[in-house]
N, C-alpha and C. Protein backbone atom coordinates (compact mmCIF):
# COMPACT_ATOMS: atom_id res chain seq x y z
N UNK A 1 12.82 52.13 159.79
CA UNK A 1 13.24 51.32 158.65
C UNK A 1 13.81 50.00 159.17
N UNK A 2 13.24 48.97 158.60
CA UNK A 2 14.35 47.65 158.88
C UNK A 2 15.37 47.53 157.88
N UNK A 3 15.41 46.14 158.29
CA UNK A 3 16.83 45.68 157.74
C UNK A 3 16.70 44.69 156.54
N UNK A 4 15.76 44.63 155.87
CA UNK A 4 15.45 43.96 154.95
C UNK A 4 16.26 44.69 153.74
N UNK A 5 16.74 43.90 152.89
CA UNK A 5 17.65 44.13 151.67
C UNK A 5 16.45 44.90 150.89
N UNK A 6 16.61 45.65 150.01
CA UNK A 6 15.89 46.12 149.38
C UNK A 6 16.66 46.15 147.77
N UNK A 7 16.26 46.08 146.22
CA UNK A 7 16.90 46.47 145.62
C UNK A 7 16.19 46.28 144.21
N UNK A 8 17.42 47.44 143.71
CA UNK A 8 16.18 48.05 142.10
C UNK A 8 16.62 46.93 141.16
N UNK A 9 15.26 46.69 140.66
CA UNK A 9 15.11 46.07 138.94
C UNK A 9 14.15 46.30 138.21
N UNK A 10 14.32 45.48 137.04
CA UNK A 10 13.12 45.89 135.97
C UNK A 10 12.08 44.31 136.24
N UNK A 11 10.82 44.89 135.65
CA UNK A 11 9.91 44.21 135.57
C UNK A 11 10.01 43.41 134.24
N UNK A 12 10.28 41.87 133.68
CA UNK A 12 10.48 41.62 132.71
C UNK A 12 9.21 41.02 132.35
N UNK A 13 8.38 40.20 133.40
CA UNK A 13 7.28 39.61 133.34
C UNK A 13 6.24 39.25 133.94
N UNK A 14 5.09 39.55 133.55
CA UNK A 14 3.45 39.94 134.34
C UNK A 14 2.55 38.97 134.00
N UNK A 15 2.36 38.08 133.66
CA UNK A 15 2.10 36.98 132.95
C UNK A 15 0.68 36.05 134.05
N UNK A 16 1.65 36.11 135.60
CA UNK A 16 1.10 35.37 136.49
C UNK A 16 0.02 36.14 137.45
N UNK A 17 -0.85 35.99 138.20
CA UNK A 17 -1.27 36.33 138.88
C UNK A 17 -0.94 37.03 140.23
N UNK A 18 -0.86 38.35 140.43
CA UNK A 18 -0.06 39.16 141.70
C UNK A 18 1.39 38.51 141.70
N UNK A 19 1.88 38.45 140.57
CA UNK A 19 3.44 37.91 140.66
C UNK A 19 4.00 38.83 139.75
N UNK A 20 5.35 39.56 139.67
CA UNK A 20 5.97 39.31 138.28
C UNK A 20 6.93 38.60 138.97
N UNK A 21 8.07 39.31 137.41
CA UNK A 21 9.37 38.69 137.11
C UNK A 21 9.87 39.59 137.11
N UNK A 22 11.34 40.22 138.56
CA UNK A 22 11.88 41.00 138.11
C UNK A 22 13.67 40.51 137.91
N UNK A 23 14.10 41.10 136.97
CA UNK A 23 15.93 40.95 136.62
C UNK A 23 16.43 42.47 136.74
N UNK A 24 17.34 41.73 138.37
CA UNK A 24 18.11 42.48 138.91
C UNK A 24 19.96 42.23 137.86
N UNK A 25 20.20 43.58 137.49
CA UNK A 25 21.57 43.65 136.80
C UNK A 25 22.53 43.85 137.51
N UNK A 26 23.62 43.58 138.22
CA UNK A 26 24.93 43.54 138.84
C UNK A 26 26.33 44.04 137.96
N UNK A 27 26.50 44.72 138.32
CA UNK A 27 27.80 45.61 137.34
C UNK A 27 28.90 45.76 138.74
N UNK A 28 30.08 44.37 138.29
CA UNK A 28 31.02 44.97 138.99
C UNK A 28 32.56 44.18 137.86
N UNK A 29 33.72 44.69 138.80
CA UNK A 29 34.95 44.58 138.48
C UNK A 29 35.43 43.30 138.41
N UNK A 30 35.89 43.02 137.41
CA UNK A 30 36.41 41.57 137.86
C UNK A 30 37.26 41.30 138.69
N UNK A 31 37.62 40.72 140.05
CA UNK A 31 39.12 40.94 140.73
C UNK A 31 40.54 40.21 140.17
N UNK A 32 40.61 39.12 139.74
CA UNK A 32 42.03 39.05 138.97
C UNK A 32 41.86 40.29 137.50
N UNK A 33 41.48 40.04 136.58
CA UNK A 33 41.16 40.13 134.85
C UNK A 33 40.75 42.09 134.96
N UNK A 34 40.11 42.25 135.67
CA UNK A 34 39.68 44.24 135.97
C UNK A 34 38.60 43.89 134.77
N UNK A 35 37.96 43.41 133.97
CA UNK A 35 36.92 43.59 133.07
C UNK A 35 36.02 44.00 133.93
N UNK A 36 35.13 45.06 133.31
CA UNK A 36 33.76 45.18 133.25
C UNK A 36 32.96 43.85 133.51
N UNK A 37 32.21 43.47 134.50
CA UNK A 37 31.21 42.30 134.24
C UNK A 37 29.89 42.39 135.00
N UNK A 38 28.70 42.19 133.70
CA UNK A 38 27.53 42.05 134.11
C UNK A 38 26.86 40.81 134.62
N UNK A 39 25.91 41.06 135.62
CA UNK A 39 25.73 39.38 136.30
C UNK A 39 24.66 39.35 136.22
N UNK A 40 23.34 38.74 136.15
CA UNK A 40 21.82 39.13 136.14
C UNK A 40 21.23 38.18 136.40
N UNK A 41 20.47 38.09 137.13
CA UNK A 41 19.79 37.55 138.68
C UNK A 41 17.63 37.87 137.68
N UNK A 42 17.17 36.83 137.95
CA UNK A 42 15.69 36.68 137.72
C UNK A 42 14.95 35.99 138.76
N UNK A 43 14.28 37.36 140.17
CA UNK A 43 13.04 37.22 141.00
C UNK A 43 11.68 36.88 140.59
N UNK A 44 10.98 36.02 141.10
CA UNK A 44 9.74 36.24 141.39
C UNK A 44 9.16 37.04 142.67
N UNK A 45 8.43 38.66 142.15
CA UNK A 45 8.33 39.11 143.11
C UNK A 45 6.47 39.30 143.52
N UNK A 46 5.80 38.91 144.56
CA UNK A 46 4.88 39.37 144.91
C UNK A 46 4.49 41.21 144.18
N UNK A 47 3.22 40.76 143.50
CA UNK A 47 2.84 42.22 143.41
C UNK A 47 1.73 42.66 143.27
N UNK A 48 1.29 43.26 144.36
CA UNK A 48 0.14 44.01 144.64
C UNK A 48 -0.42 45.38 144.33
N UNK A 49 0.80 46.23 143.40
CA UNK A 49 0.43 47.53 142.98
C UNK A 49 -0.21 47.47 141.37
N UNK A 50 0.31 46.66 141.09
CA UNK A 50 -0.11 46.54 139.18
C UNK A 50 0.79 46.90 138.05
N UNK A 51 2.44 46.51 138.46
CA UNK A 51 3.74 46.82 137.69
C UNK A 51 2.91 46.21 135.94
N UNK A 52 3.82 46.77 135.01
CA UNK A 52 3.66 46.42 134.09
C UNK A 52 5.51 45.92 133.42
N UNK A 53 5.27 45.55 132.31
CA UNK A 53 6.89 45.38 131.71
C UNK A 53 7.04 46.44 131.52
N UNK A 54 8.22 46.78 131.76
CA UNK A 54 9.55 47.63 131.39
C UNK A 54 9.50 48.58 132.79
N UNK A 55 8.54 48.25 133.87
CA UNK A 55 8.73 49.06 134.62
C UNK A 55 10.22 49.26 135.87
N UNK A 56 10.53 50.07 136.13
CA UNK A 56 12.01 50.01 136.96
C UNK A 56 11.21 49.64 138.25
N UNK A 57 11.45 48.93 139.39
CA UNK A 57 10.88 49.01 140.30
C UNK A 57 11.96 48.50 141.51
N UNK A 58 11.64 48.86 143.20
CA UNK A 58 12.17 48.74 143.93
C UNK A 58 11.41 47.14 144.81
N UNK A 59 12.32 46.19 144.93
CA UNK A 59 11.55 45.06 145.63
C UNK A 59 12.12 44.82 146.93
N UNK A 60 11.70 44.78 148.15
CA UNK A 60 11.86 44.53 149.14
C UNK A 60 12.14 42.30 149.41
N UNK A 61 13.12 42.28 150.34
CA UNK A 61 12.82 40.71 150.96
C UNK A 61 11.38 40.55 151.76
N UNK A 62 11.30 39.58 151.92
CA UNK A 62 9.86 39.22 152.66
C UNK A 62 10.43 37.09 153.02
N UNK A 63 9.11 37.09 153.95
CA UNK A 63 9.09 35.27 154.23
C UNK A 63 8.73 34.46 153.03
N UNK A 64 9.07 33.87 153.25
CA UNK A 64 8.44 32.87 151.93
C UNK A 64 6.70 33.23 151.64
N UNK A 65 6.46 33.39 150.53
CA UNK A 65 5.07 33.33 149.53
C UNK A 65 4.70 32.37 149.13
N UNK A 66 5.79 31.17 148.53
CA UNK A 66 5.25 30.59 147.67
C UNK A 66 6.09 29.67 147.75
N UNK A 67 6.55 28.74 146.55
CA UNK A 67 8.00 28.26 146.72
C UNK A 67 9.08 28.85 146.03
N UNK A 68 8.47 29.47 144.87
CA UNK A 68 9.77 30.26 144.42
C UNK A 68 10.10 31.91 144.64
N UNK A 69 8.67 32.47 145.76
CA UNK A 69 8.21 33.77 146.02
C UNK A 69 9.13 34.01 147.03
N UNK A 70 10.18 35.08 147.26
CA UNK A 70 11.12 35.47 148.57
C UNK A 70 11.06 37.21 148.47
N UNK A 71 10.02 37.77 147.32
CA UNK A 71 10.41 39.13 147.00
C UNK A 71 9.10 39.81 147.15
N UNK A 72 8.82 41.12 147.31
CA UNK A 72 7.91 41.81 147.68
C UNK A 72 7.76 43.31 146.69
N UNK A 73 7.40 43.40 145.83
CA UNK A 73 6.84 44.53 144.72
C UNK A 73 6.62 46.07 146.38
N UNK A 74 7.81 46.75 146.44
CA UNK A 74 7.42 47.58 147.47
C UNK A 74 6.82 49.20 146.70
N UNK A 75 7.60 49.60 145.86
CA UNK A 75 7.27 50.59 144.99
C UNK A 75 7.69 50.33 143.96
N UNK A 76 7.03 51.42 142.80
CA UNK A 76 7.62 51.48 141.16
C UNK A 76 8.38 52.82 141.02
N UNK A 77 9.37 52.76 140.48
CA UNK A 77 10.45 54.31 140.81
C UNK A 77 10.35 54.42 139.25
N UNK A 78 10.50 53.96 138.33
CA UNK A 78 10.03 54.45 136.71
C UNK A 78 9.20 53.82 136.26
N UNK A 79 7.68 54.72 135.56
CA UNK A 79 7.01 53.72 135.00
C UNK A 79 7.10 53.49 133.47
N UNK A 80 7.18 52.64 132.32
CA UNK A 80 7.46 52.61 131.43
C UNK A 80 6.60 53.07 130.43
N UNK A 81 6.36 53.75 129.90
CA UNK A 81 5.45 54.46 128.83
C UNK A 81 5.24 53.51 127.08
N UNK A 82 4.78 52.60 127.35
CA UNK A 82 4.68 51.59 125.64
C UNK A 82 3.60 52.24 125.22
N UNK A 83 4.19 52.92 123.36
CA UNK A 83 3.09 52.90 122.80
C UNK A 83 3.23 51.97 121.29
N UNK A 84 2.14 52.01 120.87
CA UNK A 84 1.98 51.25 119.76
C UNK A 84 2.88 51.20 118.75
N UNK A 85 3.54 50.69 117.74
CA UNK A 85 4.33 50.73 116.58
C UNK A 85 3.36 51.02 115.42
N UNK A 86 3.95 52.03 114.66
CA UNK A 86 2.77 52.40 113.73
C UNK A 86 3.19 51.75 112.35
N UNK A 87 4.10 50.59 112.60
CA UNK A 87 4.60 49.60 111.79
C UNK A 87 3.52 48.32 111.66
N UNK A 88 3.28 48.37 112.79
CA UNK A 88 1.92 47.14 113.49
C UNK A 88 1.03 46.96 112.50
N UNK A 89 0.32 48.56 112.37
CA UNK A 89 -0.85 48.78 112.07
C UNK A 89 -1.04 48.76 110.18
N UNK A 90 0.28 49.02 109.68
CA UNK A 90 0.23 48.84 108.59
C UNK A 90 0.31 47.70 108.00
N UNK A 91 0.85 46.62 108.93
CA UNK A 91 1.37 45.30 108.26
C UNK A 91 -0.05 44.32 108.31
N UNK A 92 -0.97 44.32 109.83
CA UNK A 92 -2.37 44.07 110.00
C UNK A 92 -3.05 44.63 108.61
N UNK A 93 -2.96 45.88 108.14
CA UNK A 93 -3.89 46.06 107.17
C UNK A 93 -3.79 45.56 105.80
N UNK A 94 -2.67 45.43 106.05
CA UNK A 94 -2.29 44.76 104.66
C UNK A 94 -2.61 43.10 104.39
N UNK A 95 -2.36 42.47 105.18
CA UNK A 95 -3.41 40.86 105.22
C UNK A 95 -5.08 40.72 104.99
N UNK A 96 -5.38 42.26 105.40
CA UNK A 96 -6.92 41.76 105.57
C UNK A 96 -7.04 42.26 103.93
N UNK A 97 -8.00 41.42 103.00
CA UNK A 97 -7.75 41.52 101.70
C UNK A 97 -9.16 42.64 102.01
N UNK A 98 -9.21 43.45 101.00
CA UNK A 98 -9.86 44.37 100.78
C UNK A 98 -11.41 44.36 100.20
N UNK A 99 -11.64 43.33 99.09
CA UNK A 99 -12.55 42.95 98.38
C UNK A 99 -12.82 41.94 98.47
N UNK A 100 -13.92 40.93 98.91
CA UNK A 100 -13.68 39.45 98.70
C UNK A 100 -14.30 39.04 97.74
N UNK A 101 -13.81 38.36 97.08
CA UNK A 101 -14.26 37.63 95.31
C UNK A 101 -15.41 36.29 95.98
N UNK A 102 -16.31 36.63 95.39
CA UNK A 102 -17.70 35.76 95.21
C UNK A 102 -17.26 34.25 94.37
N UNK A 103 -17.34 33.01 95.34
CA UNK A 103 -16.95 32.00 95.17
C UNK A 103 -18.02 31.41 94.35
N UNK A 104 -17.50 30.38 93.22
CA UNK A 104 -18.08 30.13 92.36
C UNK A 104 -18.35 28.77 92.14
């Protein structure tokens, strides 16, 4: 094993070519105040397996890719299961008019 940082996030965006977007979440203490505080960090990571959104995934450091590329898609540790809204399908059917009236 090296010494390369490794660390979990979600896949927010797939958009680009062998790239996403992953946002890493940070949960720590505040040191004066003690609040709860979330911090959240957005990679571009190299990806060669075929992540989709919502997937949890583990990204490794790497050399520069690109100019904004420093991250490496190493595995996917949850994959996200999207299915359709069956809200979708009713609201689509309802636009498409049913009968069309013969223009006069």
């Amino acid at each position: 094993m090296n010494n390369r940082r490794r660390i979990v996030g979600k896949v927010t965006s797939n958009k680009m070519t062998k790239t996403v977007v992953v946002e890493i979440v940070r949960k720590f203490r505040h040191p004066l105040y003690k609040k709860v505080v979330y911090a959240s960090k957005r990679v571009k990571a190299h990806d060669e397996i075929g992540c989709q959104v919502g997937d949890e995934v583990q990204i490794v450091e790497s050399a520069p890719l690109s100019r904004e590329k420093r991250w490496v898609v190493e595995s996917v540790i949850k994959r996200e299961v999207r299915t359709a809204d069956a809200g979708v399908d009713a609201v689509a059917s309802a636009d498409i008019p049913t009968e069309a009236k013969p223009e006069e």
